[in-house]
Protein backbone atom coordinates (compact mmCIF):
# COMPACT_ATOMS: atom_id res chain seq x y z
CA UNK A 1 1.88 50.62 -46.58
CA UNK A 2 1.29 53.86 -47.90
CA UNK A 3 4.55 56.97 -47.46
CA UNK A 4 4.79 60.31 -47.30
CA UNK A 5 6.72 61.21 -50.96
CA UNK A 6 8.36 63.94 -49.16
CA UNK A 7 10.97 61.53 -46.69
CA UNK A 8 9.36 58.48 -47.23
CA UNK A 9 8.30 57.63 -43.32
CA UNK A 10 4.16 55.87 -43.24
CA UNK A 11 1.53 57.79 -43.15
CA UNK A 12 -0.98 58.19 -39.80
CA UNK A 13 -3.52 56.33 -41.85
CA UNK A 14 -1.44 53.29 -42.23
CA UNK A 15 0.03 53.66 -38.59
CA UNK A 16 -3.50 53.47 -37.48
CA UNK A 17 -4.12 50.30 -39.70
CA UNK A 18 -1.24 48.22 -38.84
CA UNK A 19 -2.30 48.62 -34.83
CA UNK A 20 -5.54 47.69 -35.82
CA UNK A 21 -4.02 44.75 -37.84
CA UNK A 22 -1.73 43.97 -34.53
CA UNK A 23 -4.60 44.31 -32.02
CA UNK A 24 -6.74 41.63 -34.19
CA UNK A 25 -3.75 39.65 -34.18
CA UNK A 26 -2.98 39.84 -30.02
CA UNK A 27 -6.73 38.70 -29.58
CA UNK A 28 -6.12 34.93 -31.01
CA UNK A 29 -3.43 35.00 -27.40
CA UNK A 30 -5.39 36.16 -25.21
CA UNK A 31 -6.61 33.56 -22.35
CA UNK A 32 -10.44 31.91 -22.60
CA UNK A 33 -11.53 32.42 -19.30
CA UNK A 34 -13.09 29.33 -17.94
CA UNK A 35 -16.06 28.57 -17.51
CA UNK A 36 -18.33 28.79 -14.48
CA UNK A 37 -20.82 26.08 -13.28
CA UNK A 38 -23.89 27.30 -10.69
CA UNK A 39 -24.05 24.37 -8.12
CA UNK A 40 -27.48 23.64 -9.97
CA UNK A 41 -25.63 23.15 -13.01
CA UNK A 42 -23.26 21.02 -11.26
CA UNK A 43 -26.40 18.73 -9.85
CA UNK A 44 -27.36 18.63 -13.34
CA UNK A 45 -24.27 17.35 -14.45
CA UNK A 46 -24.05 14.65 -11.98
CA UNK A 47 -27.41 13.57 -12.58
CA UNK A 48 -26.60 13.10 -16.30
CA UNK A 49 -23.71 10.82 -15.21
CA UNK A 50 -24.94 9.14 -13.07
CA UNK A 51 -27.67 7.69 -14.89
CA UNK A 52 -25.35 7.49 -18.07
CA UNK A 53 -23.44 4.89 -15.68
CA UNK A 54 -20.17 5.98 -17.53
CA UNK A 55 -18.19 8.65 -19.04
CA UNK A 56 -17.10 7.92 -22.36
CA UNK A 57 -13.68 8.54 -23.66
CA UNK A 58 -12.30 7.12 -20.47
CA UNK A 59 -10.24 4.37 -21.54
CA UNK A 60 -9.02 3.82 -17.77
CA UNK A 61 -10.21 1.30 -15.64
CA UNK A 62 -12.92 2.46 -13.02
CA UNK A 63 -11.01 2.64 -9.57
CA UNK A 64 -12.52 0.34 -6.81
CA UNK A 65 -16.11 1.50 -5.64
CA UNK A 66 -15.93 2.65 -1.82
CA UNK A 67 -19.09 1.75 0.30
CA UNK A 68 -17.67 2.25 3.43
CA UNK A 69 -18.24 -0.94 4.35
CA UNK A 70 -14.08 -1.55 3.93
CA UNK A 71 -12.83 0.31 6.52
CA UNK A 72 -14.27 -2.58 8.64
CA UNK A 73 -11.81 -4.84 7.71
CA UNK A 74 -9.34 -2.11 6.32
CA UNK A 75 -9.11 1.38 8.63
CA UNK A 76 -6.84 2.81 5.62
CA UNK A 77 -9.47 1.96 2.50
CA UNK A 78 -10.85 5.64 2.29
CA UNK A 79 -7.23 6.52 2.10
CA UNK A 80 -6.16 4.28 -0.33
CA UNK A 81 -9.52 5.30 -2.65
CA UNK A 82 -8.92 8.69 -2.42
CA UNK A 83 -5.23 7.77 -3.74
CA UNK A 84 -6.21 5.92 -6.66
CA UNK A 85 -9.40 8.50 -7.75
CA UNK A 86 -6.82 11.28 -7.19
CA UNK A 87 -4.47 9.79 -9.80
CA UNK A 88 -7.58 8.38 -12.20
CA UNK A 89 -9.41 11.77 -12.39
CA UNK A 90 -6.43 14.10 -12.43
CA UNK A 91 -5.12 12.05 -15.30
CA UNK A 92 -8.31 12.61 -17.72
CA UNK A 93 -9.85 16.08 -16.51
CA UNK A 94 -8.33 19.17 -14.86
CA UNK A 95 -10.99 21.24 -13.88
CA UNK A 96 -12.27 20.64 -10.39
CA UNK A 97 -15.83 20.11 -11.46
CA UNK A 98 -15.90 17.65 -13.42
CA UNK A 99 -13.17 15.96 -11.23
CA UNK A 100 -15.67 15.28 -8.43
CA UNK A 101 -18.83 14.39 -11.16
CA UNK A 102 -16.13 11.47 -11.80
CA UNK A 103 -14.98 10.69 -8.03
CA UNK A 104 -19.19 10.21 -7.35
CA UNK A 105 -19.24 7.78 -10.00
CA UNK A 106 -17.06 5.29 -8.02
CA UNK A 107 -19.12 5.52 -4.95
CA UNK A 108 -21.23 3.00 -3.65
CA UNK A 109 -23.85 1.82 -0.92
CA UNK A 110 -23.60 4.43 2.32
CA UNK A 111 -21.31 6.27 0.55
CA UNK A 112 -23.01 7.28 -2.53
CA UNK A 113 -26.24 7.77 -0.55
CA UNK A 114 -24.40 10.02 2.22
CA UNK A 115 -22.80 12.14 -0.69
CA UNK A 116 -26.04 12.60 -2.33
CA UNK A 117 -28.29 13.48 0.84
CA UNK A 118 -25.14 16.32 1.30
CA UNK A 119 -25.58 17.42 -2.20
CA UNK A 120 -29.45 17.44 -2.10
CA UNK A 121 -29.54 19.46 0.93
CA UNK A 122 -26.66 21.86 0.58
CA UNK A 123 -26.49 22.40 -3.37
CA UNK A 124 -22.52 22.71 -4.34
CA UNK A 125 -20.89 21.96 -1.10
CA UNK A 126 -19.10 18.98 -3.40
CA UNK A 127 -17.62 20.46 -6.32
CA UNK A 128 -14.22 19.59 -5.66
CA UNK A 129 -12.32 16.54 -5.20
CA UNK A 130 -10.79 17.50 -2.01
CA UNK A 131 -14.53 18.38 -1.02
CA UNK A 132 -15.91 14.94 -1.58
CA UNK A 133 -12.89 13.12 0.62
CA UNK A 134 -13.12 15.45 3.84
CA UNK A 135 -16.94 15.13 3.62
CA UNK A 136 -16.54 11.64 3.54
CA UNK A 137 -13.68 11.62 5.94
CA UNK A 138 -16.32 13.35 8.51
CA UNK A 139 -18.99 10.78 7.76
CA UNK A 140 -16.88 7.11 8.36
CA UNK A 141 -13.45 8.56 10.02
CA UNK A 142 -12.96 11.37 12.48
CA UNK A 143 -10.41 10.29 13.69
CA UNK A 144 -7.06 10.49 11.70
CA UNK A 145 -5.61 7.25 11.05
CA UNK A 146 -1.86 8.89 10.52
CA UNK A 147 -0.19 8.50 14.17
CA UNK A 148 -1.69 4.63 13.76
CA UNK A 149 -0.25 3.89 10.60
CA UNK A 150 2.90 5.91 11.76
CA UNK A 151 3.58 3.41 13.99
CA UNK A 152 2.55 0.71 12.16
CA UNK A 153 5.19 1.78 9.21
CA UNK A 154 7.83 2.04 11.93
CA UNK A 155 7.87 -1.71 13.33
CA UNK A 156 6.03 -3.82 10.35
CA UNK A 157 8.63 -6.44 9.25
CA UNK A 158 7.89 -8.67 6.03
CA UNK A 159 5.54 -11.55 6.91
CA UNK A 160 6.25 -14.95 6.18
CA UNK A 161 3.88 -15.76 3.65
CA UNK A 162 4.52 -12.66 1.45
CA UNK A 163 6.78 -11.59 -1.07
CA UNK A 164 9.30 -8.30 -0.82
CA UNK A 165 7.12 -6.75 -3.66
CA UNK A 166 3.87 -7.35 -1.29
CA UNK A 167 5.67 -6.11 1.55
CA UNK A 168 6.98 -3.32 -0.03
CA UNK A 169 2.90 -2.49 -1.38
CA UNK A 170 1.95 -2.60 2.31
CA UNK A 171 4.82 0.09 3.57
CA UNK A 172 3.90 2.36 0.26
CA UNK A 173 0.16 2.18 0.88
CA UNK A 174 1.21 2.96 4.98
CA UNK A 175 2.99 6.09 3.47
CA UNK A 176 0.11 7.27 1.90
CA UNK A 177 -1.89 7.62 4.86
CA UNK A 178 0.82 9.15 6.84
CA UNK A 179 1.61 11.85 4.38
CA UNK A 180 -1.92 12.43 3.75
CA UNK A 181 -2.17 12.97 7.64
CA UNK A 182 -2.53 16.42 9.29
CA UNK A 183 -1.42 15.34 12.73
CA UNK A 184 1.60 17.25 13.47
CA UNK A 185 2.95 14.45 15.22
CA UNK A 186 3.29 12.32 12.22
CA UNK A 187 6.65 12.99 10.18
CA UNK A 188 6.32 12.82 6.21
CA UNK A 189 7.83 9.55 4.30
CA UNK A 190 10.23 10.20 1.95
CA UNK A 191 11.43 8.19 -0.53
CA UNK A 192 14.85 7.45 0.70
CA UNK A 193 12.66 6.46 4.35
CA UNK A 194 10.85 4.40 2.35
CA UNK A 195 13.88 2.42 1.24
CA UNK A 196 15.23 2.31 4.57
CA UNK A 197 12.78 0.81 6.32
CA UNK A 198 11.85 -1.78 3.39
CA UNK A 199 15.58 -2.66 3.82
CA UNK A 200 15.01 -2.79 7.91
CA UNK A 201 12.50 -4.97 7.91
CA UNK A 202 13.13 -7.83 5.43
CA UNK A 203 14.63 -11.30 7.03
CA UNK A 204 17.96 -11.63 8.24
CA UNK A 205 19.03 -14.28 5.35
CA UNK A 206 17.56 -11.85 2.35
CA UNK A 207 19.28 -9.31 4.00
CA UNK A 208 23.10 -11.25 4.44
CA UNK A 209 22.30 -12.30 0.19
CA UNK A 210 21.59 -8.61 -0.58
CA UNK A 211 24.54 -7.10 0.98
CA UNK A 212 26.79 -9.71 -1.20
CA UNK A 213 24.93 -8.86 -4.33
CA UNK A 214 25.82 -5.06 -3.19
CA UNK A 215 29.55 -5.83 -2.74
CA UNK A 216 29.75 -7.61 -5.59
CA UNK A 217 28.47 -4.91 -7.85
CA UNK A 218 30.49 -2.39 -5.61
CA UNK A 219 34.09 -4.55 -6.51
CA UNK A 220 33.08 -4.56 -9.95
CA UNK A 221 32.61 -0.40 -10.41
CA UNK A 222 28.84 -0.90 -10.99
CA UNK A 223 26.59 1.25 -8.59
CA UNK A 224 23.75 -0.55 -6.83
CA UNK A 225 20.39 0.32 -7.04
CA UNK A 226 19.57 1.51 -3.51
CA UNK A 227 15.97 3.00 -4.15
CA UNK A 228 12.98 1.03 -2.67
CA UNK A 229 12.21 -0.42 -5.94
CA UNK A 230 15.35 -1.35 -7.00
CA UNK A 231 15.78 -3.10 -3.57
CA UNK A 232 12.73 -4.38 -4.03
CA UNK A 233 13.72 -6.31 -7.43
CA UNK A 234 17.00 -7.73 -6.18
CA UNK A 235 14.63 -9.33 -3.11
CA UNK A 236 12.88 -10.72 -6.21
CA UNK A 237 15.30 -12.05 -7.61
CA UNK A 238 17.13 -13.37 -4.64
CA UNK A 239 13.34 -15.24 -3.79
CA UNK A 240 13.44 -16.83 -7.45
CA UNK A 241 16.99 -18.18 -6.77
CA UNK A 242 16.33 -19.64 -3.25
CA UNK A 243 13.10 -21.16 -4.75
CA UNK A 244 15.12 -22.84 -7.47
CA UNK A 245 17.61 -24.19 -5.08
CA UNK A 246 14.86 -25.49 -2.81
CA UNK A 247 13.51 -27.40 -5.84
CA UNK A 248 17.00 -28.85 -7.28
CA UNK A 249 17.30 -32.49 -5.75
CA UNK A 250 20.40 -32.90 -4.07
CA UNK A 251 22.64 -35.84 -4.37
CA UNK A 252 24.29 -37.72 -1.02
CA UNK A 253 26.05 -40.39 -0.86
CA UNK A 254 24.99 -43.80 0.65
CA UNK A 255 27.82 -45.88 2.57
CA UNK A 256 25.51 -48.97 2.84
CA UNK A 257 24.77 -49.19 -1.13
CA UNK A 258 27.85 -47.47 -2.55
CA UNK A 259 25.71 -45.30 -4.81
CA UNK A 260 24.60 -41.95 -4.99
CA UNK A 261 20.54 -41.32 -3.98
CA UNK A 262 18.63 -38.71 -5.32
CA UNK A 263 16.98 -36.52 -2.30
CA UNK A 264 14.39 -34.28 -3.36
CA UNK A 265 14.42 -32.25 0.11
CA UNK A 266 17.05 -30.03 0.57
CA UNK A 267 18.51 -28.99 3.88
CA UNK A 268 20.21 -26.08 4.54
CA UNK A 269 23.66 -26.43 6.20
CA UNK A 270 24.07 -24.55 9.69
CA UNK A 271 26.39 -21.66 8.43
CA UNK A 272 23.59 -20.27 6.09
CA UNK A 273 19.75 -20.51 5.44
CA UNK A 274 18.09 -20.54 2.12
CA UNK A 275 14.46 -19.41 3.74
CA UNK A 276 13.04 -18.12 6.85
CA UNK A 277 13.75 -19.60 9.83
CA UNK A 278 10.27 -19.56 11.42
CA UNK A 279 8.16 -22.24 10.91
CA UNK A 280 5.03 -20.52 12.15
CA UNK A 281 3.68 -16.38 12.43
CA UNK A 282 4.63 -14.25 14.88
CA UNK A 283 1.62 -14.04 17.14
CA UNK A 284 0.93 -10.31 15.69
CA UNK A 285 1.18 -11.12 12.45
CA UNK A 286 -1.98 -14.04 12.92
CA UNK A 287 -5.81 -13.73 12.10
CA UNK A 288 -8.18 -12.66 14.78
CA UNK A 289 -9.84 -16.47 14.88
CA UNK A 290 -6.17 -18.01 14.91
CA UNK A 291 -5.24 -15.79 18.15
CA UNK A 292 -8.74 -16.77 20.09
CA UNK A 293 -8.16 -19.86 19.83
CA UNK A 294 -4.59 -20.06 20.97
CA UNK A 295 -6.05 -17.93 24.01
CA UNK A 296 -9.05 -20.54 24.59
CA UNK A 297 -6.15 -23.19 24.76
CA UNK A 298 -3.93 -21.60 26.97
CA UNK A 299 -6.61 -21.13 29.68
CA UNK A 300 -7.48 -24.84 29.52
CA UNK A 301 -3.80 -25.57 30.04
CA UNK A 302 -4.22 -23.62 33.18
CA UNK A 303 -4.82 -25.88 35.64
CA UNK A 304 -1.56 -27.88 34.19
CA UNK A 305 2.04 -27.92 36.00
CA UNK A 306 5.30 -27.21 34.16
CA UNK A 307 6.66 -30.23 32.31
CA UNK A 308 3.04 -32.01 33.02
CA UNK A 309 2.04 -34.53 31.18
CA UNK A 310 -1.10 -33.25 28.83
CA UNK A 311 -3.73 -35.74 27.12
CA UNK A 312 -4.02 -36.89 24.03
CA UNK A 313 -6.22 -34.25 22.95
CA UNK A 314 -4.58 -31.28 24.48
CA UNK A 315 -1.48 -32.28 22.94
CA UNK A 316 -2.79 -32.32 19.96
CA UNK A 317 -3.56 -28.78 19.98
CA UNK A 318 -0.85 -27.72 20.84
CA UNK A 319 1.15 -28.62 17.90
CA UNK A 320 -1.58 -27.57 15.72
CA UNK A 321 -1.49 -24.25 17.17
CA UNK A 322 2.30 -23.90 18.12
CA UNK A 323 2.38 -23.80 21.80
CA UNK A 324 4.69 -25.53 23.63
CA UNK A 325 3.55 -28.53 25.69
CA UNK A 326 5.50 -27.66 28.29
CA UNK A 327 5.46 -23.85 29.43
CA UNK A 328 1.87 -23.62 27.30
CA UNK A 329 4.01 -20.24 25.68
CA UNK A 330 3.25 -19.96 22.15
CA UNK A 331 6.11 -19.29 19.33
CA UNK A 332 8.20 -22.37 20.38
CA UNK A 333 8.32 -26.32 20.79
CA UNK A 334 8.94 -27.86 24.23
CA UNK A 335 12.67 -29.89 22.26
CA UNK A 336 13.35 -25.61 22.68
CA UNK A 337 11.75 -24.71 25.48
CA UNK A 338 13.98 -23.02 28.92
CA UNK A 339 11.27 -21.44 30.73
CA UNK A 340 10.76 -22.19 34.58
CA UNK A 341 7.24 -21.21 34.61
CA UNK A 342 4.06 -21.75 33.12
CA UNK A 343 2.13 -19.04 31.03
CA UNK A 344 -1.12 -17.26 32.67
CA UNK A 345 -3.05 -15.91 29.90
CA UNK A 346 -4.69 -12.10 30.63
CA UNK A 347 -8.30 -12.42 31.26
């Protein structure tokens, strides 16, 4: 840099230069402003995918097409596949654009053709995710599905032929409906809720095994994993243990031989249970076909007394099904059974 040979300071020539130099320099920071798609663009784009029939350098599996045909059987599906898209595109892509190219590509049947009919006739109304999920949210479900799966998450128990992992699946997958809700009579899950009610609604003799686990970790200055996954894996293992004990033969004595006999079926003792105590479903918890026909039996038991003999037949049913022979009251056997009356199905 060039100096004045009087006192040495720069020059206004190489002032000027070095702001020049610093200016070029400043431009390599500066931020690229993104780029703007027209919504015919956009169709463009889509098209491209779609008939591509996938987007490469996506090493991801595709989330599960919606059709709407789920919600049939599931009223949370649309939920649940807005969920897993969320997570899938927002993972690879974070422009909104080609977000929702990718969330059309796992659409299927009514779906698909509903999205593309509102694409065709309103050019960039869907350039969004968010977009895509309320317009399909006013095509299959106008009705908010939080206050239902509010209540739901409050008095679900674990069913008897799943697992604490399953059952704690089916409270996380409840959550995301509620806190995806916009009714503002459904309170947000959080995850200390979460654990709470995974904790509330497991059986009575998981629950007594847990709590010893607890205090045994608590007497031995170790702190217990409390969150709903950490619960969830001491269930787990407390399953595995109780399966293992179920399958270890046990050995009893026999006073008529004087020897020892292997029994292969074990039997609780009456202070403590190694499984659930139910031998059948609570009547919610059956399938649709399963509660129709308990119904069609209990109105051909009608015409029977209290304690009245039933035929062969009848009888039959009834320990099929699980209803007692003598009240006609499903959920119990008549060995059990106190009631004075007989049970008059709703018509």
């Amino acid at each position: 840099m060039a100096e004045n040979a009087m006192d040495g300071t720069p020059s206004v020539e190489a002032l000027e230069e070095r702001v020049r130099e610093l200016e070029t320099e400043l431009k390599k920071y500066e931020p690229v402003e993104e780029e703007e798609h027209t919504p015919a663009e956009f169709s463009d784009m889509y098209d491209t995918l779609r008939k591509s029939g996938a987007i490469k350098g996506i090493d991801m599996p595709t989330p599960t097409t919606f059709t709407g045909e789920e919600l049939k059987k599931d009223p949370y599906a649309l939920h649940r596949w807005y969920k897993e898209v969320s997570c899938w595109v927002k993972a690879r892509v974070a422009k909104d654009i080609p977000q929702a190219a990718m969330a059309l590509q796992t659409l299927g049947g009514t779906a698909k053709l509903a999205m593309e009919n509102m694409e065709a006739t309103t050019p960039g109304q869907l350039t969004s995710l968010e977009a895509i999920y309320q317009a399909l949210l006013s095509v299959f479900q106008r009705c908010d599905p939080g206050p239902k799966a509010y209540d739901e998450f409050l008095r679900t128990r674990m069913r008897t032929d799943e697992t604490g992992v399953e059952f704690l699946n089916r409270l996380l997958s409840l959550s995301v409906v509620i806190n995806s809700s916009k009714d503002p009579t459904v309170s947000h899950i959080s995850d200390s809720e979460l654990a709470t009610r995974f904790r509330a609604g497991l059986p009575g003799w998981i629950v007594r095994q847990l709590r010893e686990k607890h205090h045994l970790l608590v007497s031995l200055h170790q702190t217990p994993d409390v969150t709903s996954w950490g619960l969830a894996g001491t269930v787990m293992e407390i399953e595995q243990n109780s399966l293992q004990h179920q399958e270890k033969p046990k050995l009893a004595y026999n006073s008529h031989r004087g020897r020892t006999n292997a029994i292969v079926e074990t039997r609780p003792s009456a202070g403590f249970h190694n499984g659930p105590r139910r031998s059948s479903k609570r009547y919610q918890d059956l399938e649709e076909k399963d509660k129709a026909a308990i119904t069609a039996l209990q109105q051909e038991l009608q015409p029977y007394a209290l304690k009245e003999k039933l035929p062969l037949e009848l009888f039959k049913r009834c320990r099929q099904l699980g209803v007692c022979e003598t009240c006609h009251r499903y959920g119990h056997i008549s060995k059990h059974c106190k009631s004075q009356t007989t049970f008059s199905p709703k018509n």
